[in-house]
C-alpha atoms as a PDB file:
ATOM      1  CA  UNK A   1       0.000   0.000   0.000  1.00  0.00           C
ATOM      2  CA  UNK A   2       1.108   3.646  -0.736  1.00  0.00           C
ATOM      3  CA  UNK A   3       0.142   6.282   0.607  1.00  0.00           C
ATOM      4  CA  UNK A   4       1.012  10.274  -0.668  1.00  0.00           C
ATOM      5  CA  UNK A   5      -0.392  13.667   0.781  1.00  0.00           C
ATOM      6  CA  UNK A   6       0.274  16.984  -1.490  1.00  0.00           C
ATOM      7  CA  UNK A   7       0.431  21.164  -0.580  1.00  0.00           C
ATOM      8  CA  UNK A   8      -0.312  22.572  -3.785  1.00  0.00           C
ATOM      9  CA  UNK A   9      -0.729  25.746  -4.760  1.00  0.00           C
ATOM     10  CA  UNK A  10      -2.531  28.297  -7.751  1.00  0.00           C
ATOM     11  CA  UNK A  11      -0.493  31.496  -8.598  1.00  0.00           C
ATOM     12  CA  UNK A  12      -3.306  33.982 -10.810  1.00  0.00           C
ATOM     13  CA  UNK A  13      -1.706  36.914 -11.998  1.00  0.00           C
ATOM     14  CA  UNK A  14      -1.685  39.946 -10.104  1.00  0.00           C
ATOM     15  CA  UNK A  15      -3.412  37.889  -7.644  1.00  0.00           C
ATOM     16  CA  UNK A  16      -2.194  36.442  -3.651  1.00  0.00           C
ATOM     17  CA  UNK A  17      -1.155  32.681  -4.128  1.00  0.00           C
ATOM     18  CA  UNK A  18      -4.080  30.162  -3.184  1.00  0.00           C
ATOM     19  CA  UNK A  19      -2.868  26.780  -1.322  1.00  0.00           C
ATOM     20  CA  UNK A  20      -4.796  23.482  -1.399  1.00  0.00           C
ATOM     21  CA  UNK A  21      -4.002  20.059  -0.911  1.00  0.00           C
ATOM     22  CA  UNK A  22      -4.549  16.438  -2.421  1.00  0.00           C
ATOM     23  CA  UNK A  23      -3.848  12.856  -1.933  1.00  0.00           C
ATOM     24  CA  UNK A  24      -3.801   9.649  -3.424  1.00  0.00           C
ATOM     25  CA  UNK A  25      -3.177   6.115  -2.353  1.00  0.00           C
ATOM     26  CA  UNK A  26      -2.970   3.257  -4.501  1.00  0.00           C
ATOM     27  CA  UNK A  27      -2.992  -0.618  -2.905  1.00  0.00           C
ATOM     28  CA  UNK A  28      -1.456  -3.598  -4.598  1.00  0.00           C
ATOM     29  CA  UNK A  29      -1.414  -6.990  -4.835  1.00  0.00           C
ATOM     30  CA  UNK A  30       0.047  -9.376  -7.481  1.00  0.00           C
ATOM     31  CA  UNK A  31       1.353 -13.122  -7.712  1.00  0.00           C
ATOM     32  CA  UNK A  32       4.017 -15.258  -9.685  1.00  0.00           C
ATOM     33  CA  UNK A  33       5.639 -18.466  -9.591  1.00  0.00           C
ATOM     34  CA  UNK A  34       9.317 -19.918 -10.947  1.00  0.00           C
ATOM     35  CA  UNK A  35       9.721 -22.635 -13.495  1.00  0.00           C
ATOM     36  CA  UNK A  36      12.716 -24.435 -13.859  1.00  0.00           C
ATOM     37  CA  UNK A  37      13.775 -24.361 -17.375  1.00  0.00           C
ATOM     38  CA  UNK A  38      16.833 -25.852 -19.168  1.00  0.00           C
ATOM     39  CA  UNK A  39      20.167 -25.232 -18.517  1.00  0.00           C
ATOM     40  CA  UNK A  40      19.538 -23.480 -14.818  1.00  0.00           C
ATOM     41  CA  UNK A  41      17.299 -20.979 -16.501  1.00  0.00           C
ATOM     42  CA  UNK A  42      14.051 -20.049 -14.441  1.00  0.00           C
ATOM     43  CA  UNK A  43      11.063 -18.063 -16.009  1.00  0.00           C
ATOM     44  CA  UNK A  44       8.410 -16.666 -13.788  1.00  0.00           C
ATOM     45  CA  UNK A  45       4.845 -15.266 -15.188  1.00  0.00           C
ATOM     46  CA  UNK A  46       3.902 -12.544 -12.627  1.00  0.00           C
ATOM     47  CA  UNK A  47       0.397 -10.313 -12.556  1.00  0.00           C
ATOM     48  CA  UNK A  48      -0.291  -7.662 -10.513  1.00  0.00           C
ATOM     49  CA  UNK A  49      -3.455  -5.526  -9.765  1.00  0.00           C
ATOM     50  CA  UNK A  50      -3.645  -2.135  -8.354  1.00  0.00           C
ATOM     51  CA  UNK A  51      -6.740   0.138  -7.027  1.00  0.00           C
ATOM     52  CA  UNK A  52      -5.449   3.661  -7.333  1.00  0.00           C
ATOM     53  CA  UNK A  53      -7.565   6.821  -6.058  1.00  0.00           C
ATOM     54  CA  UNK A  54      -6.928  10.315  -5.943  1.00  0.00           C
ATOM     55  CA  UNK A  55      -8.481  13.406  -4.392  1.00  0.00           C
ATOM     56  CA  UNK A  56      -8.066  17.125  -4.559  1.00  0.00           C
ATOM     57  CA  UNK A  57      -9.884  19.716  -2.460  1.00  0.00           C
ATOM     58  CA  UNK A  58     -11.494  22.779  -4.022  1.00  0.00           C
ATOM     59  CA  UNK A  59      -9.936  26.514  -4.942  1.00  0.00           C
ATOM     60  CA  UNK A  60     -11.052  29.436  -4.688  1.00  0.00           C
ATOM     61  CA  UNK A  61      -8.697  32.878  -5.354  1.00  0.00           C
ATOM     62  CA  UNK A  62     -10.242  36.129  -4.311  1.00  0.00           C
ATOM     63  CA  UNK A  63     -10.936  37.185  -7.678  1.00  0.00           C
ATOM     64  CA  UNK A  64     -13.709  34.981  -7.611  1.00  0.00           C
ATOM     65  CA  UNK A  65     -12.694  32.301  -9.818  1.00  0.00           C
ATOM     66  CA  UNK A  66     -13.408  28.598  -8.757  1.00  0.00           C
ATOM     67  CA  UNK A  67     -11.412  25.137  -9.611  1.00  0.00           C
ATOM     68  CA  UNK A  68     -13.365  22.277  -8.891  1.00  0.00           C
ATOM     69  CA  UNK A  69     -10.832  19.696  -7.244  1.00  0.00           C
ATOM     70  CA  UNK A  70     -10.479  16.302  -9.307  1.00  0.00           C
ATOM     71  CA  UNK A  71     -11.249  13.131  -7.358  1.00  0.00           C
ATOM     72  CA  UNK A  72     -10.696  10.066  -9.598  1.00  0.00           C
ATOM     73  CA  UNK A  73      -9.976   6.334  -8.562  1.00  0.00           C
ATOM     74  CA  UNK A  74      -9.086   2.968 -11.239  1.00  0.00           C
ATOM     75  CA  UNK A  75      -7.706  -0.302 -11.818  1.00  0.00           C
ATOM     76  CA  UNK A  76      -4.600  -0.742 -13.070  1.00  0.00           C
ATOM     77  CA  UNK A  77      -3.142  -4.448 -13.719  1.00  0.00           C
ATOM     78  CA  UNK A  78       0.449  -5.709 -14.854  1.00  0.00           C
ATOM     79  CA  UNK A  79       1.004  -9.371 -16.749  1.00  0.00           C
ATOM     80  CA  UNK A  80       4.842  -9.976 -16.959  1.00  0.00           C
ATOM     81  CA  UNK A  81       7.573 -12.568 -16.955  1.00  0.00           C
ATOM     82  CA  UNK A  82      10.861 -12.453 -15.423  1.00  0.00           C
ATOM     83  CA  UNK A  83      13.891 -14.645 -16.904  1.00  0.00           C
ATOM     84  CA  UNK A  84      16.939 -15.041 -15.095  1.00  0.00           C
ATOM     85  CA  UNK A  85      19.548 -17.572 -14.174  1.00  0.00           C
ATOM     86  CA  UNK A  86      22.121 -17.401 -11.158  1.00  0.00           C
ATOM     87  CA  UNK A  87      25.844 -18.216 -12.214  1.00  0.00           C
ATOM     88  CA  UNK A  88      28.148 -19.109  -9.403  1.00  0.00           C
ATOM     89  CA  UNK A  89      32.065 -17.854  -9.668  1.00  0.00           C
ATOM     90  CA  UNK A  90      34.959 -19.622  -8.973  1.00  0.00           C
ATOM     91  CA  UNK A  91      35.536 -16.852  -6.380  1.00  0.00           C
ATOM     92  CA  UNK A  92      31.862 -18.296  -4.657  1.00  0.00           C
ATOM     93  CA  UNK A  93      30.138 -14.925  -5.474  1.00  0.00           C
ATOM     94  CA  UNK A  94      27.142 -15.173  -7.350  1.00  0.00           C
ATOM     95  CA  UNK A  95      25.791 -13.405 -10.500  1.00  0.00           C
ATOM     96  CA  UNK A  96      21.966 -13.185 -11.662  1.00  0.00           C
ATOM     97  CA  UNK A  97      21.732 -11.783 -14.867  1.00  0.00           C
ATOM     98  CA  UNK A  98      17.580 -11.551 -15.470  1.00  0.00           C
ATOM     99  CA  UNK A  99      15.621  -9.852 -18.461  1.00  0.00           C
ATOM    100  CA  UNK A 100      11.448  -8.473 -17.484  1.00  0.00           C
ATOM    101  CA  UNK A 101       8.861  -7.932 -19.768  1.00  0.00           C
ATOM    102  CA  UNK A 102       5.602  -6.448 -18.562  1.00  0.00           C
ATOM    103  CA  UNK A 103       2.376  -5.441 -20.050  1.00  0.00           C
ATOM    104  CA  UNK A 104       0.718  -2.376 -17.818  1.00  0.00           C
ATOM    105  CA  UNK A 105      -2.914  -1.289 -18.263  1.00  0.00           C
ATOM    106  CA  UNK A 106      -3.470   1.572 -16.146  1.00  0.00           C
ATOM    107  CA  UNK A 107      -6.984   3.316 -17.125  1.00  0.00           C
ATOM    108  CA  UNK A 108      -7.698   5.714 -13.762  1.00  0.00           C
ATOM    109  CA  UNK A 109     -10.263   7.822 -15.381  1.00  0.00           C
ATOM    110  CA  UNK A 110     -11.992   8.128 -18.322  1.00  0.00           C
ATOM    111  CA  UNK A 111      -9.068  10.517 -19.809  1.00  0.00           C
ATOM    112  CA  UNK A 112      -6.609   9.786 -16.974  1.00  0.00           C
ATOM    113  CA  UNK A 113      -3.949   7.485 -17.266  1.00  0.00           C
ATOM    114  CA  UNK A 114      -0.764   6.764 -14.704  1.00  0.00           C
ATOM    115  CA  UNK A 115       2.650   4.343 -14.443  1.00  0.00           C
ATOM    116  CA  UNK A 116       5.131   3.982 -11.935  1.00  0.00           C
ATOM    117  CA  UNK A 117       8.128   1.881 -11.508  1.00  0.00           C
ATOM    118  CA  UNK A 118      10.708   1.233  -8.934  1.00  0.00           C
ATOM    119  CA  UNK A 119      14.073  -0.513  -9.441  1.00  0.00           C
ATOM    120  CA  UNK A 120      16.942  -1.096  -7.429  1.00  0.00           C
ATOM    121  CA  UNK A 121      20.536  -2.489  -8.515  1.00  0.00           C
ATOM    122  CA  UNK A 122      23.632  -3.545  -6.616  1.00  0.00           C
ATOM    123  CA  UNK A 123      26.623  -4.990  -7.163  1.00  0.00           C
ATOM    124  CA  UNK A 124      30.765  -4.474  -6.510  1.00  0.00           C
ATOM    125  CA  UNK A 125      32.732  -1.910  -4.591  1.00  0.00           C
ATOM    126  CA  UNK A 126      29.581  -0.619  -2.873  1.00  0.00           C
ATOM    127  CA  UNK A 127      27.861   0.200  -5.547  1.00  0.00           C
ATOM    128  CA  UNK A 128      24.146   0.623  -5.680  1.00  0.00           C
ATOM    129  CA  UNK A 129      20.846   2.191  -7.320  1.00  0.00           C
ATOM    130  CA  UNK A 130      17.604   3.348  -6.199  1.00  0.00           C
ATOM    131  CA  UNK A 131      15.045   4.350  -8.780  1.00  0.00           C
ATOM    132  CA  UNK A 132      11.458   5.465  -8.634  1.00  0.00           C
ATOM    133  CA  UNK A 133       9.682   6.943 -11.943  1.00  0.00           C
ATOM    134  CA  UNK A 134       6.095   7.990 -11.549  1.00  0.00           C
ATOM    135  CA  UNK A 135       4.047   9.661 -14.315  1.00  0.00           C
ATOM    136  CA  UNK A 136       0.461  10.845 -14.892  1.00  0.00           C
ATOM    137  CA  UNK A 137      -0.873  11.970 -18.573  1.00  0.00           C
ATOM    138  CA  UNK A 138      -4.355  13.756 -18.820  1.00  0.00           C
ATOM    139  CA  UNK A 139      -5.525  14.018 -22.669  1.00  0.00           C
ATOM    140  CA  UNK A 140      -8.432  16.812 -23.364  1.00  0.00           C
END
């Protein structure tokens, strides 16, 4: 489950600068399961299904002009595989190269549409890799 709380604000021109807030959760659940293949190789189907829902609260600058906040809420669902194979070194370190491939349908609202990923990656002399990407599109 995730959880996210937003201070926004509206800046008119000429006009004071109008705060608001918003927030959106989104809970998750998904399943998979490894098959040996050939060789050491292990493929694993995965799917995933997400309820996302979002909610902003109304504006109003002193001009007199109103926003209507957006509350919205959809399914979104992954179907994947994951490929990898785990190598072991002469050294006794291990290596796990692995190739994904996912399908995301993620339909919030009738013109809304959202992704996000996270990845992580480690590996010698300390090295390591956090990612998060998150993206909304609204088409008019």
């Amino acid at each position: 489950m995730q959880y996210g709380s937003f201070d926004n604000k509206v800046e008119g021109d000429g006009l004071p600068t109008v705060g608001y807030g918003a927030n959106g959760w989104a809970i998750s659940g998904e399943t998979g399961y490894a098959f040996p293949l050939r060789g050491g190789w292990v493929a694993e189907p995965q799917a995933q299904l997400v309820y996302v829902k979002y909610g902003a609260d109304d504006v109003s600058e002193p001009n007199g002009t109103r926003i209507t906040g957006a509350d919205s809420s959809g399914v979104v669902t992954r179907v994947g595989a994951r490929l990898h194979r785990t190598f072991l070194r002469v050294d006794g370190r291990k290596i796990q190269p692995y190739a994904t491939l996912n399908w995301w349908h993620a339909g919030i609202g009738k013109r809304w549409r959202g992704w996000a990923n996270v990845a992580g990656a480690w590996g010698a002399q300390s090295f390591y890799q956090y990612a998060l990407r998150a993206g909304v599109k609204y088409a008019w």
